[in-house]
C-alpha atoms as a PDB file:
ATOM      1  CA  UNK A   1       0.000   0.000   0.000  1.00  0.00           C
ATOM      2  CA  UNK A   2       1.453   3.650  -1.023  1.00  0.00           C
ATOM      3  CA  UNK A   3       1.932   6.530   1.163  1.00  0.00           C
ATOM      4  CA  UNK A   4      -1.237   8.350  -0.196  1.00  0.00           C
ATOM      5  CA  UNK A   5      -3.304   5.208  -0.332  1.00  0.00           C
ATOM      6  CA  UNK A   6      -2.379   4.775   3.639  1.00  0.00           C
ATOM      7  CA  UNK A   7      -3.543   8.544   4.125  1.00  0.00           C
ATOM      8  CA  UNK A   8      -6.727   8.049   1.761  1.00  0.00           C
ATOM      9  CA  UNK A   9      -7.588   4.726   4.076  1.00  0.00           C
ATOM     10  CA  UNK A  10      -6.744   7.051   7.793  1.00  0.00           C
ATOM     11  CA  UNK A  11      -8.902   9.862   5.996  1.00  0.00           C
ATOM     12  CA  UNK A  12     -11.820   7.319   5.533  1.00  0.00           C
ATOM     13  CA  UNK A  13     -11.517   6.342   9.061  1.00  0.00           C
ATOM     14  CA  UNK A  14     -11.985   9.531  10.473  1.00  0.00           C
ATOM     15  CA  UNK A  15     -14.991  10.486   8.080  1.00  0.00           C
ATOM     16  CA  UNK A  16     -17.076   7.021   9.451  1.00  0.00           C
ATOM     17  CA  UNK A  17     -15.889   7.837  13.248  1.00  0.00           C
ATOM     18  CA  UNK A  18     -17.201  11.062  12.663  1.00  0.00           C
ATOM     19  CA  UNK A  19     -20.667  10.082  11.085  1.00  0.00           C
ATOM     20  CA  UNK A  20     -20.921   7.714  14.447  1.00  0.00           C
ATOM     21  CA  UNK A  21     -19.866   9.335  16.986  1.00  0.00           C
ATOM     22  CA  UNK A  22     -21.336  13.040  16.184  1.00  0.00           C
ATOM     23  CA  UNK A  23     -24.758  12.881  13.790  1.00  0.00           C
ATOM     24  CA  UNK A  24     -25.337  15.146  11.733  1.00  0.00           C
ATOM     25  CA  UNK A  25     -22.183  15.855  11.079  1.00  0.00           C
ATOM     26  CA  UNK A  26     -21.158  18.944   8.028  1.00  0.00           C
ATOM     27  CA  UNK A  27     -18.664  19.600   5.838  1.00  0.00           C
ATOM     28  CA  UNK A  28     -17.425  23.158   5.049  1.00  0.00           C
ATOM     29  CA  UNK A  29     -16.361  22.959   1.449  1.00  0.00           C
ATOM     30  CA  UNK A  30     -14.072  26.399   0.675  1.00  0.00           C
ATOM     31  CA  UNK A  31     -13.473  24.558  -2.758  1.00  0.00           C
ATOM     32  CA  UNK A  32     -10.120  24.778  -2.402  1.00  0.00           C
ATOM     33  CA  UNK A  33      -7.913  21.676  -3.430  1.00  0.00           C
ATOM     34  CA  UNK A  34      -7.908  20.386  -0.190  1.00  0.00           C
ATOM     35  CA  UNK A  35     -11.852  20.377   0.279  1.00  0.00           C
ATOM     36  CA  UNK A  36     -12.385  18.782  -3.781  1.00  0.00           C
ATOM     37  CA  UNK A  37     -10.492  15.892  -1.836  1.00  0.00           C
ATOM     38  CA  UNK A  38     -12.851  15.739   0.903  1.00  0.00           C
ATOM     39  CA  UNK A  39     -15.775  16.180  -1.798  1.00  0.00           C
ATOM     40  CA  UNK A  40     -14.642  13.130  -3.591  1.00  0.00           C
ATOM     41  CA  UNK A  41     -13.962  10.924  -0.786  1.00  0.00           C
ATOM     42  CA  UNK A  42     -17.605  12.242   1.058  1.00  0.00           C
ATOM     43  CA  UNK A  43     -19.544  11.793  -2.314  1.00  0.00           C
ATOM     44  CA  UNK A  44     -17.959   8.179  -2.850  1.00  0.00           C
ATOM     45  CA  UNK A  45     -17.827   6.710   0.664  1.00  0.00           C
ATOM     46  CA  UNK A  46     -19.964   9.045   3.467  1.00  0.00           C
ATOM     47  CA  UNK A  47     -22.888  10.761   1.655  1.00  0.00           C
ATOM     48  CA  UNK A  48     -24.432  11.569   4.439  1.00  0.00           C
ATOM     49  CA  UNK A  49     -22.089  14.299   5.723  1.00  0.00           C
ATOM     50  CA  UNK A  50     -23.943  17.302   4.712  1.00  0.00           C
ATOM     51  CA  UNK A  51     -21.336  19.864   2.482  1.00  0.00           C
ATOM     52  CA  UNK A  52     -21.988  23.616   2.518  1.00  0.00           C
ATOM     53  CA  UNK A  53     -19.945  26.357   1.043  1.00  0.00           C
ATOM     54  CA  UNK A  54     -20.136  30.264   2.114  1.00  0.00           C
ATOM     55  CA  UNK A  55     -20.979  32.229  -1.007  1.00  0.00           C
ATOM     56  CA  UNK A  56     -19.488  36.001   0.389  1.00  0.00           C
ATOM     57  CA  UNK A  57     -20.583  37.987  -2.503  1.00  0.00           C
ATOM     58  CA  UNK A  58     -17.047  38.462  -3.554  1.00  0.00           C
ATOM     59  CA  UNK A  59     -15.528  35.008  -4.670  1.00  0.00           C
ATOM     60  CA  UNK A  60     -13.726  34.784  -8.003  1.00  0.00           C
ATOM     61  CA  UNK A  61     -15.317  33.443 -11.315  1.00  0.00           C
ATOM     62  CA  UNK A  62     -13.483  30.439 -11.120  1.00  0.00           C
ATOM     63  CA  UNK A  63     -15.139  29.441  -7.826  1.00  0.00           C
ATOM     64  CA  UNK A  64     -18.094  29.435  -8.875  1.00  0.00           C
ATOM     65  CA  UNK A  65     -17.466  27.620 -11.995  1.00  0.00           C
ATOM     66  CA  UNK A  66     -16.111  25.023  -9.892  1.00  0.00           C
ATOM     67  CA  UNK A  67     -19.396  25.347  -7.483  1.00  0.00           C
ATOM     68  CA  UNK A  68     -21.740  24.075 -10.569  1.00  0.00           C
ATOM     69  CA  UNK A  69     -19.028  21.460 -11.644  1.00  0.00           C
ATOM     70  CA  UNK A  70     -19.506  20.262  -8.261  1.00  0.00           C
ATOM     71  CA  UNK A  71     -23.444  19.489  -8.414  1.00  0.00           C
ATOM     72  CA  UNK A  72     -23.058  18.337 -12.040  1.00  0.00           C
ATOM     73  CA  UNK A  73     -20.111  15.871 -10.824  1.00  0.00           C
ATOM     74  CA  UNK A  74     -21.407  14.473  -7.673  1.00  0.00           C
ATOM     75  CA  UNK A  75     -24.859  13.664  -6.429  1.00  0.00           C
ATOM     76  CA  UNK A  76     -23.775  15.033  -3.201  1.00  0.00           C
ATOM     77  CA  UNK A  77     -25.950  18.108  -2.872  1.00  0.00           C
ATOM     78  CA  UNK A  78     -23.807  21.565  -1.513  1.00  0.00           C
ATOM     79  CA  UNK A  79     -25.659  23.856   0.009  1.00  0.00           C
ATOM     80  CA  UNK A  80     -25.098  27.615  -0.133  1.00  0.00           C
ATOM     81  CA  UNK A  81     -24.723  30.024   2.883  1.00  0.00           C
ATOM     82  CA  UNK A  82     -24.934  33.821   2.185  1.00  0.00           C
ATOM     83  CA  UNK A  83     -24.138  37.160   4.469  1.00  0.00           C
ATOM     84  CA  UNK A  84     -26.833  38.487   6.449  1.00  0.00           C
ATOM     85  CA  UNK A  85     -28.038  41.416   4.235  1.00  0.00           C
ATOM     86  CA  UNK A  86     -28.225  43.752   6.915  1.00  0.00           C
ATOM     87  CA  UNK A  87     -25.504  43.452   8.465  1.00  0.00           C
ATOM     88  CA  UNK A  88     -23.633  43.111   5.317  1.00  0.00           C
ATOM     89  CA  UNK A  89     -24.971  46.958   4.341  1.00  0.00           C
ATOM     90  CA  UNK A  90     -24.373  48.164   7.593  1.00  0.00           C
ATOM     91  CA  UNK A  91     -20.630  47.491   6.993  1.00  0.00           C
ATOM     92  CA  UNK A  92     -20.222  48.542   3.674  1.00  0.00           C
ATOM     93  CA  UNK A  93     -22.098  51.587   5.155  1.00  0.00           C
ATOM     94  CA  UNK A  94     -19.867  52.360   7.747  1.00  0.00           C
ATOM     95  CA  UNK A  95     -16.281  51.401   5.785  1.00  0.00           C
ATOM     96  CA  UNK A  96     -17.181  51.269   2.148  1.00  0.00           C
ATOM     97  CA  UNK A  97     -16.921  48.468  -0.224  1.00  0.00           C
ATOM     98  CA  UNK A  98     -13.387  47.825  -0.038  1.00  0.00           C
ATOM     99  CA  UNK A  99     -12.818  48.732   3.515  1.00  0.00           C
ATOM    100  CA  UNK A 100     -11.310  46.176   4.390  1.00  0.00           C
ATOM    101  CA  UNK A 101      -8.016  47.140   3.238  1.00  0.00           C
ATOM    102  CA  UNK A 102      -7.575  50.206   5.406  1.00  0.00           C
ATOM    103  CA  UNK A 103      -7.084  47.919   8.385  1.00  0.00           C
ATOM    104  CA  UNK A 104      -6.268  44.012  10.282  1.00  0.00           C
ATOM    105  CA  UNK A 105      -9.664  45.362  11.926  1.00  0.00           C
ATOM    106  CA  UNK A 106     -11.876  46.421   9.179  1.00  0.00           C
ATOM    107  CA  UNK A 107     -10.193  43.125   7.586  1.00  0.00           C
ATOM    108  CA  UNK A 108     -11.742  40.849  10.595  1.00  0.00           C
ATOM    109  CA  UNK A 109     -15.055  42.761  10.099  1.00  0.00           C
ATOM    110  CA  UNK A 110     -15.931  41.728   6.728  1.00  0.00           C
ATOM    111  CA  UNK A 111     -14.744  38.376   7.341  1.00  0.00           C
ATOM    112  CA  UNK A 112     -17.037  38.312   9.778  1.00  0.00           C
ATOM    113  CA  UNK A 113     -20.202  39.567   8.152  1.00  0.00           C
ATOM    114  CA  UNK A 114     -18.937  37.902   5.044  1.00  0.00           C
ATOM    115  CA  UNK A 115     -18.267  34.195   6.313  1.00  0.00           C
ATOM    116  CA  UNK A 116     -18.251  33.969  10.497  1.00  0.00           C
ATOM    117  CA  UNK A 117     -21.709  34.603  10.986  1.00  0.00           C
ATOM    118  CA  UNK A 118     -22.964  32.700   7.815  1.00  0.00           C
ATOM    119  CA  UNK A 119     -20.672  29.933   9.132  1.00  0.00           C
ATOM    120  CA  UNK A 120     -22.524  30.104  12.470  1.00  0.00           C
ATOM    121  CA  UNK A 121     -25.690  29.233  10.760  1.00  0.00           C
ATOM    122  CA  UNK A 122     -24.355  26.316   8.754  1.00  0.00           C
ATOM    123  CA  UNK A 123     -23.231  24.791  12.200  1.00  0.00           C
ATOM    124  CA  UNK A 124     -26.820  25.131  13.833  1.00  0.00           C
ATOM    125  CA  UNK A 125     -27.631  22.185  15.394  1.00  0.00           C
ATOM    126  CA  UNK A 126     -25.032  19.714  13.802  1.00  0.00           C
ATOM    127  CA  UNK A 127     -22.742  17.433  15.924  1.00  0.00           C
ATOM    128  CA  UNK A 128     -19.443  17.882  14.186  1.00  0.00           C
ATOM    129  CA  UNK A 129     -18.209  19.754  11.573  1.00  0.00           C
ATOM    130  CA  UNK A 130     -15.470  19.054   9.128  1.00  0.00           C
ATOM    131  CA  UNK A 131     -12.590  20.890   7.098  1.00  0.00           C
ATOM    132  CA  UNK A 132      -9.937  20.492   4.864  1.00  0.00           C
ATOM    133  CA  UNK A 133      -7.191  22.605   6.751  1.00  0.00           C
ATOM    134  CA  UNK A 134      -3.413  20.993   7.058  1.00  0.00           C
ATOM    135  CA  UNK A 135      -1.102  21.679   9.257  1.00  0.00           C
ATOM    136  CA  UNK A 136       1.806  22.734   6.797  1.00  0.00           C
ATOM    137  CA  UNK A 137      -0.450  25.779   5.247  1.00  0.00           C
ATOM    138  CA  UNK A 138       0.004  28.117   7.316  1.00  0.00           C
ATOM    139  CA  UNK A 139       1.774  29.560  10.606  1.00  0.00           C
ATOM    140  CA  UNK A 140      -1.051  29.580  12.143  1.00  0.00           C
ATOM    141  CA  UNK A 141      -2.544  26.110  11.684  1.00  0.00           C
ATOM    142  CA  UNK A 142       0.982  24.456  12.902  1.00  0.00           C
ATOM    143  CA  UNK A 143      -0.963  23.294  16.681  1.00  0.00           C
ATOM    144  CA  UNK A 144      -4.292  22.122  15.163  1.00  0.00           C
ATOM    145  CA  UNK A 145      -5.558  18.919  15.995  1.00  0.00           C
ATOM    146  CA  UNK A 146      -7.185  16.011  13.464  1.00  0.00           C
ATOM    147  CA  UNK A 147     -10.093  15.920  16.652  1.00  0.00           C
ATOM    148  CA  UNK A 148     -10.935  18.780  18.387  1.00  0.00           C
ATOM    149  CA  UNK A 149     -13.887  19.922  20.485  1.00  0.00           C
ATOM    150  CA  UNK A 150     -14.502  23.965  18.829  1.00  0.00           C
ATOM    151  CA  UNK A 151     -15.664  25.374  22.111  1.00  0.00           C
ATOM    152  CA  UNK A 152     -16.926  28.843  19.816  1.00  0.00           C
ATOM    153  CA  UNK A 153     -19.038  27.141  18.091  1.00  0.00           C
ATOM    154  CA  UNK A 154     -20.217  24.075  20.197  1.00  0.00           C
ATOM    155  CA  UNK A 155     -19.141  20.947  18.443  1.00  0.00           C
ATOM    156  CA  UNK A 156     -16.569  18.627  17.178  1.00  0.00           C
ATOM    157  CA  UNK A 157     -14.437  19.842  14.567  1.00  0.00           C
ATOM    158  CA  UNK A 158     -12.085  17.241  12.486  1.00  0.00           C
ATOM    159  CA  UNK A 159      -9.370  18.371  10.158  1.00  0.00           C
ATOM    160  CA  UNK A 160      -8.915  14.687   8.545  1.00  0.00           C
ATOM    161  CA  UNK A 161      -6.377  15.735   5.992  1.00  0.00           C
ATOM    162  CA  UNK A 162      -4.494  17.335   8.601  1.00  0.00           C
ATOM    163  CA  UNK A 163      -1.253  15.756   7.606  1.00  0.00           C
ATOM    164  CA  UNK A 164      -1.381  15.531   4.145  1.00  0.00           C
ATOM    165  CA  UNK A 165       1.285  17.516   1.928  1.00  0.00           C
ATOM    166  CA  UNK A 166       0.259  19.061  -0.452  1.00  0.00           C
ATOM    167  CA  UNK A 167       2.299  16.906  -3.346  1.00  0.00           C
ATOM    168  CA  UNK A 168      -0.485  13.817  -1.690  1.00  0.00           C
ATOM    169  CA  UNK A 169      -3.350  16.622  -2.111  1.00  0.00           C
ATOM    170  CA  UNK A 170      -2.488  16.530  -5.727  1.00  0.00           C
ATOM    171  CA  UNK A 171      -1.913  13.214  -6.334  1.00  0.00           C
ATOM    172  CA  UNK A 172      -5.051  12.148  -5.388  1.00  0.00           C
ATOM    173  CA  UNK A 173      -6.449  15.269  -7.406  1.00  0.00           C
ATOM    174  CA  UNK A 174      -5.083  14.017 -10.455  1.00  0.00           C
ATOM    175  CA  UNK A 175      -5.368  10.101 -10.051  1.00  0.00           C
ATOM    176  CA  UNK A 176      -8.993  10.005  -9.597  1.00  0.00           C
ATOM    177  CA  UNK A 177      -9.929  12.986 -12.170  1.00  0.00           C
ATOM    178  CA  UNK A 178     -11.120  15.380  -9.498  1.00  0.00           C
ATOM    179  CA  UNK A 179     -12.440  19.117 -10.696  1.00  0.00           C
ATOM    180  CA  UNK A 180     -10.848  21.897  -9.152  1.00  0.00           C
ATOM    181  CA  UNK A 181     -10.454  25.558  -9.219  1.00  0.00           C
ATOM    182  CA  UNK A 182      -8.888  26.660 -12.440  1.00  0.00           C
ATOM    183  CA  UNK A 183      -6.798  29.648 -10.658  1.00  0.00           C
ATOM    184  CA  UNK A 184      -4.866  26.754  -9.117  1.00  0.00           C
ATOM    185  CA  UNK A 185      -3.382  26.100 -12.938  1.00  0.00           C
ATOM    186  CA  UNK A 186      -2.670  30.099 -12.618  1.00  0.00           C
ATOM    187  CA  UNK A 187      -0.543  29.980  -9.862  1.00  0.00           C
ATOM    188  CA  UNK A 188      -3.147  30.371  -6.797  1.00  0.00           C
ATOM    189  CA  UNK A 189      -2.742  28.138  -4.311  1.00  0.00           C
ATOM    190  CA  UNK A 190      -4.883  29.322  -1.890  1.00  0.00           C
ATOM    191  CA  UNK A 191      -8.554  31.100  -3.020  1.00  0.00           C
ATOM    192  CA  UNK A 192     -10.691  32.697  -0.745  1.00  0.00           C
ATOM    193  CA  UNK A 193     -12.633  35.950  -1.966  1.00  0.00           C
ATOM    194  CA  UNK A 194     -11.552  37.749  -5.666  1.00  0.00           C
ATOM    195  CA  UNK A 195      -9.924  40.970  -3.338  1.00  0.00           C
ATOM    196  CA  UNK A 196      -8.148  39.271  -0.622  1.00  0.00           C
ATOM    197  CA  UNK A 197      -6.672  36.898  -2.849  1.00  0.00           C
ATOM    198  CA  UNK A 198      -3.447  36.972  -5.497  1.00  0.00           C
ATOM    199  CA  UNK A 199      -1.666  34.353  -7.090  1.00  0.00           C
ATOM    200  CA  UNK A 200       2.051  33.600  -5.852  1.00  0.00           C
ATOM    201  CA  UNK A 201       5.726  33.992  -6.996  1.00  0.00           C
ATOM    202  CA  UNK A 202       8.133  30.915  -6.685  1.00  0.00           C
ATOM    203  CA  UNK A 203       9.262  30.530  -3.012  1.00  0.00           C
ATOM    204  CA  UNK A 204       7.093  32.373  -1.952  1.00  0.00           C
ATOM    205  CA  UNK A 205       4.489  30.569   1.189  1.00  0.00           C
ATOM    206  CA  UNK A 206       1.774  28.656  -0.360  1.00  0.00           C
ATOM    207  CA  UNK A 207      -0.833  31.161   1.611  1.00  0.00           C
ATOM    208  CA  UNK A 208       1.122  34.021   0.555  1.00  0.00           C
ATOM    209  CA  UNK A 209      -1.485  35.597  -1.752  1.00  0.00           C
ATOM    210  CA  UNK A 210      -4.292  35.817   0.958  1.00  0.00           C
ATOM    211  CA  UNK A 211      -4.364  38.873   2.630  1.00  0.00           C
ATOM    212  CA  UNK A 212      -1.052  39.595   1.393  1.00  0.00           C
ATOM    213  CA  UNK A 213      -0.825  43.054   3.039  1.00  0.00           C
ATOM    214  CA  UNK A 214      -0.866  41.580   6.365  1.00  0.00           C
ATOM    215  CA  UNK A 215       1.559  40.253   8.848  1.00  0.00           C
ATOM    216  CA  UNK A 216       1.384  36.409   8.702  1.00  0.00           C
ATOM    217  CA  UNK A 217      -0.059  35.959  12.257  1.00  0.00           C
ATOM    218  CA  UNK A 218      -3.055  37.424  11.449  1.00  0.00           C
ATOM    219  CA  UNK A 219      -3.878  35.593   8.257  1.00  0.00           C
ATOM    220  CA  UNK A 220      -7.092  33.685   9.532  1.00  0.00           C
ATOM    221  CA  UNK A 221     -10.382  34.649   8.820  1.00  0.00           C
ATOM    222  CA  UNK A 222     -11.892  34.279  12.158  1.00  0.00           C
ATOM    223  CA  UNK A 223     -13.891  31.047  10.679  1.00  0.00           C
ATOM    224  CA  UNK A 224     -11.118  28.940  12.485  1.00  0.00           C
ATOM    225  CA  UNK A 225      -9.699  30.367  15.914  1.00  0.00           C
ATOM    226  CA  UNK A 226      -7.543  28.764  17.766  1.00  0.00           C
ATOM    227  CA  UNK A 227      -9.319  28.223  21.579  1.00  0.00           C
ATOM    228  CA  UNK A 228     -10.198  24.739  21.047  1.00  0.00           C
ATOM    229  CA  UNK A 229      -9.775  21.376  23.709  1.00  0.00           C
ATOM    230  CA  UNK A 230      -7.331  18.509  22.140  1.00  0.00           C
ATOM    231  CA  UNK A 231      -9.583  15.603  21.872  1.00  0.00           C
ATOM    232  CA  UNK A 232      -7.845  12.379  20.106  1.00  0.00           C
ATOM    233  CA  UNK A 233      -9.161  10.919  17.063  1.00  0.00           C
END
């Protein structure tokens, strides 16, 4: 058995434990390559993990092209969160449009209009909640856990590609024909929305193009903090 064929079996494990230990159990699908893994491997194996995505209002093109390859692809239905409309009017209101550049504040406020509050909804009443973060993406995502209980939110939360590289993330890609977004082939390895997000230079850190204006320790979004209890898959 192969390296990424070990991973693809652990993955599978955690997906079933999660289904039986924490019913109903979600999957937040950002459509990035990482989540068009977990889409696969949900559609084939645990269908009955529930996948949502948070439509902000301001993703790229591609994203949405990949959001309808999705529900041709897989029978899997993904279901759509949007911002509150008030609230979302209120902050353009108050900082304008693009506000969000002016400061790390303003930048956490739209985020959280824009995808913490819609995110909130999505978890309503579910047991568990899953996501396709790793641990090597990021500076801040080098303590996270494959099991943890997300105390903000109120349930489980499993990262079961937590240890996957990203070379593994694209091998499976490719070997089993998955979709994914087409600003990955333009040098974006990380995609979140069309203005916080700009493709890369050689060398450069994979999540180098989000938020790029920022100091590394504050590149999250707010939709994963880090006050969570260790719980052992």
């Amino acid at each position: 058995m192969s390296q990424l064929q070990r991973k693809v079996q652990a993955t599978l494990a955690i997906l079933a434990q999660a289904v039986r230990d924490y019913a109903p159990v979600t999957f937040a699908n950002s459509l990035g390559a990482e989540d068009m893994v977990l889409t696969d491997l949900i559609a084939r194996h645990q269908p009955d993990i529930i996948a949502f995505s948070l439509d902000t209002g301001r993703l790229p093109q591609q994203t949405y092209d990949l959001m309808q390859q999705v529900r041709s692809r897989y029978e899997l239905p993904l279901h759509v969160y949007y911002p509150d409309a008030a609230r979302l009017e209120s902050y353009v209101a108050q900082h304008g449009v693009n506000g969000f550049y002016d400061s790390v504040e303003n930048r956490k406020g739209c985020c959280l209009v824009r995808k913490v509050e819609p995110l909130r909804r999505a978890l309503a009443g579910k047991g568990a909640w899953i996501t396709g973060m790793r641990r090597d993406q990021a500076v801040t995502r080098g303590t996270l856990e494959t099991s943890s209980f997300d105390a903000d939110n109120g349930l489980q939360k499993l990262n079961p590609l937590l240890d996957w590289s990203d070379a593994e993330v694209w091998e499976y890609l490719k070997a089993n024909d998955v979709p994914y977004n087409a600003l990955h082939d333009q040098f974006y390895p990380s995609i979140g929305c069309a203005p916080c997000t700009r493709a890369i230079t050689p060398g450069e850190d994979i999540r180098a193009g989000r938020w790029w204006w920022e100091n590394p320790e504050n590149k999250e979004c707010g939709l994963h903090v880090v006050s969570r209890i260790p719980v052992r898959a």
